[in-house]
Protein backbone atom coordinates (compact mmCIF):
# COMPACT_ATOMS: atom_id res chain seq x y z
CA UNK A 1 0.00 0.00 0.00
CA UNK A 2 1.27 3.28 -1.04
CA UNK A 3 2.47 6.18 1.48
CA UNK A 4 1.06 9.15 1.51
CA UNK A 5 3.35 11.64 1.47
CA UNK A 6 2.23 14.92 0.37
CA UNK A 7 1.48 17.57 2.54
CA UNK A 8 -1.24 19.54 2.38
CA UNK A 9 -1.18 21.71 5.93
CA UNK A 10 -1.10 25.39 5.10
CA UNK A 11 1.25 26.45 8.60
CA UNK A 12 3.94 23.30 6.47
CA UNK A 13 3.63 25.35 3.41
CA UNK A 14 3.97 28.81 5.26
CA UNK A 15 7.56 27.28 6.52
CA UNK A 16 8.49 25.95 3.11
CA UNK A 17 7.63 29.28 1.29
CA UNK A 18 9.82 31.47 3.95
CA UNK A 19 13.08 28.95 3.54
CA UNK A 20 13.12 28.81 0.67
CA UNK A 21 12.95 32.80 0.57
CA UNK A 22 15.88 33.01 3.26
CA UNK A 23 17.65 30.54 1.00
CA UNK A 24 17.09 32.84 -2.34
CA UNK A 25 18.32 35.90 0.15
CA UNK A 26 21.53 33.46 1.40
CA UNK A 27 22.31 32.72 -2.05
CA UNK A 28 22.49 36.25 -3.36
CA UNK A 29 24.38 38.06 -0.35
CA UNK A 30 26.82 35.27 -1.55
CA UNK A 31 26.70 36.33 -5.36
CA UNK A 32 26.92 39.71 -3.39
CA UNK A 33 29.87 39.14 -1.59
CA UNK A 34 31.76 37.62 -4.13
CA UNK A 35 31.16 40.12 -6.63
CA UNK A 36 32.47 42.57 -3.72
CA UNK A 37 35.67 40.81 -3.23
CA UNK A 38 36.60 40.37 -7.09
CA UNK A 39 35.76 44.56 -7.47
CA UNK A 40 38.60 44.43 -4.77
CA UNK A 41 41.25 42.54 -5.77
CA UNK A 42 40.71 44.49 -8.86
CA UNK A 43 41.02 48.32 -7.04
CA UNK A 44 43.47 47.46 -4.80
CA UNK A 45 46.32 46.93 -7.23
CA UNK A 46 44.69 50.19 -9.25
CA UNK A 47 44.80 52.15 -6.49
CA UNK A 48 48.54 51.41 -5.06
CA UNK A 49 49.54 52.09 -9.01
CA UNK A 50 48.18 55.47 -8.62
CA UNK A 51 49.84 56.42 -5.20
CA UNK A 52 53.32 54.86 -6.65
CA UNK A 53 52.65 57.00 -9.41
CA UNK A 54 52.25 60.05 -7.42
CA UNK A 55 54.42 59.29 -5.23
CA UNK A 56 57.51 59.22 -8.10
CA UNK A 57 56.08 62.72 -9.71
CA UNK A 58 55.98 64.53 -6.54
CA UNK A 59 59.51 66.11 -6.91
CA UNK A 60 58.65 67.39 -10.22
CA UNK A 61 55.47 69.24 -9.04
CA UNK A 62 57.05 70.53 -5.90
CA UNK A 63 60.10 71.77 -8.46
CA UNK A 64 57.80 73.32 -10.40
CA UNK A 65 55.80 75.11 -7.62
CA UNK A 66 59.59 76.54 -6.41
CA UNK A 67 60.06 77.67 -9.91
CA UNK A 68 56.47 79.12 -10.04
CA UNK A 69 56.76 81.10 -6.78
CA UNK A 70 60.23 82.51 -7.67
């Protein structure tokens, strides 16, 4: 004899519906996150280009605000 094993209570179907809605919000603060960290590891390695680029042109502008104030 076959089991029954559907279930038809609405408070069962209440607690499905909301899992599986904390599982759809899990699952895209993870897409979230890991979109965050690749932005990152891409900026980081921008940004330290741009402060070692400043960083080797400073003399020139200070040399140039000397010769600009004489």
């Amino acid at each position: 004899m076959p089991v029954n094993t559907k279930v038809t209570s609405p408070k069962f179907l209440t607690r499905m519906g909301e899992v599986e809605l904390l599982e759809f919000f899990a699952q895209r603060r993870a897409y979230d996150d890991r979109d965050g960290e690749i932005v990152c590891s891409d900026v980081r390695p921008l940004a330290r280009g741009i402060r070692n680029a400043l960083l080797a042109v400073t003399p020139l502008w200070i040399a140039l605000a000397l010769w600009l104030a004489r």
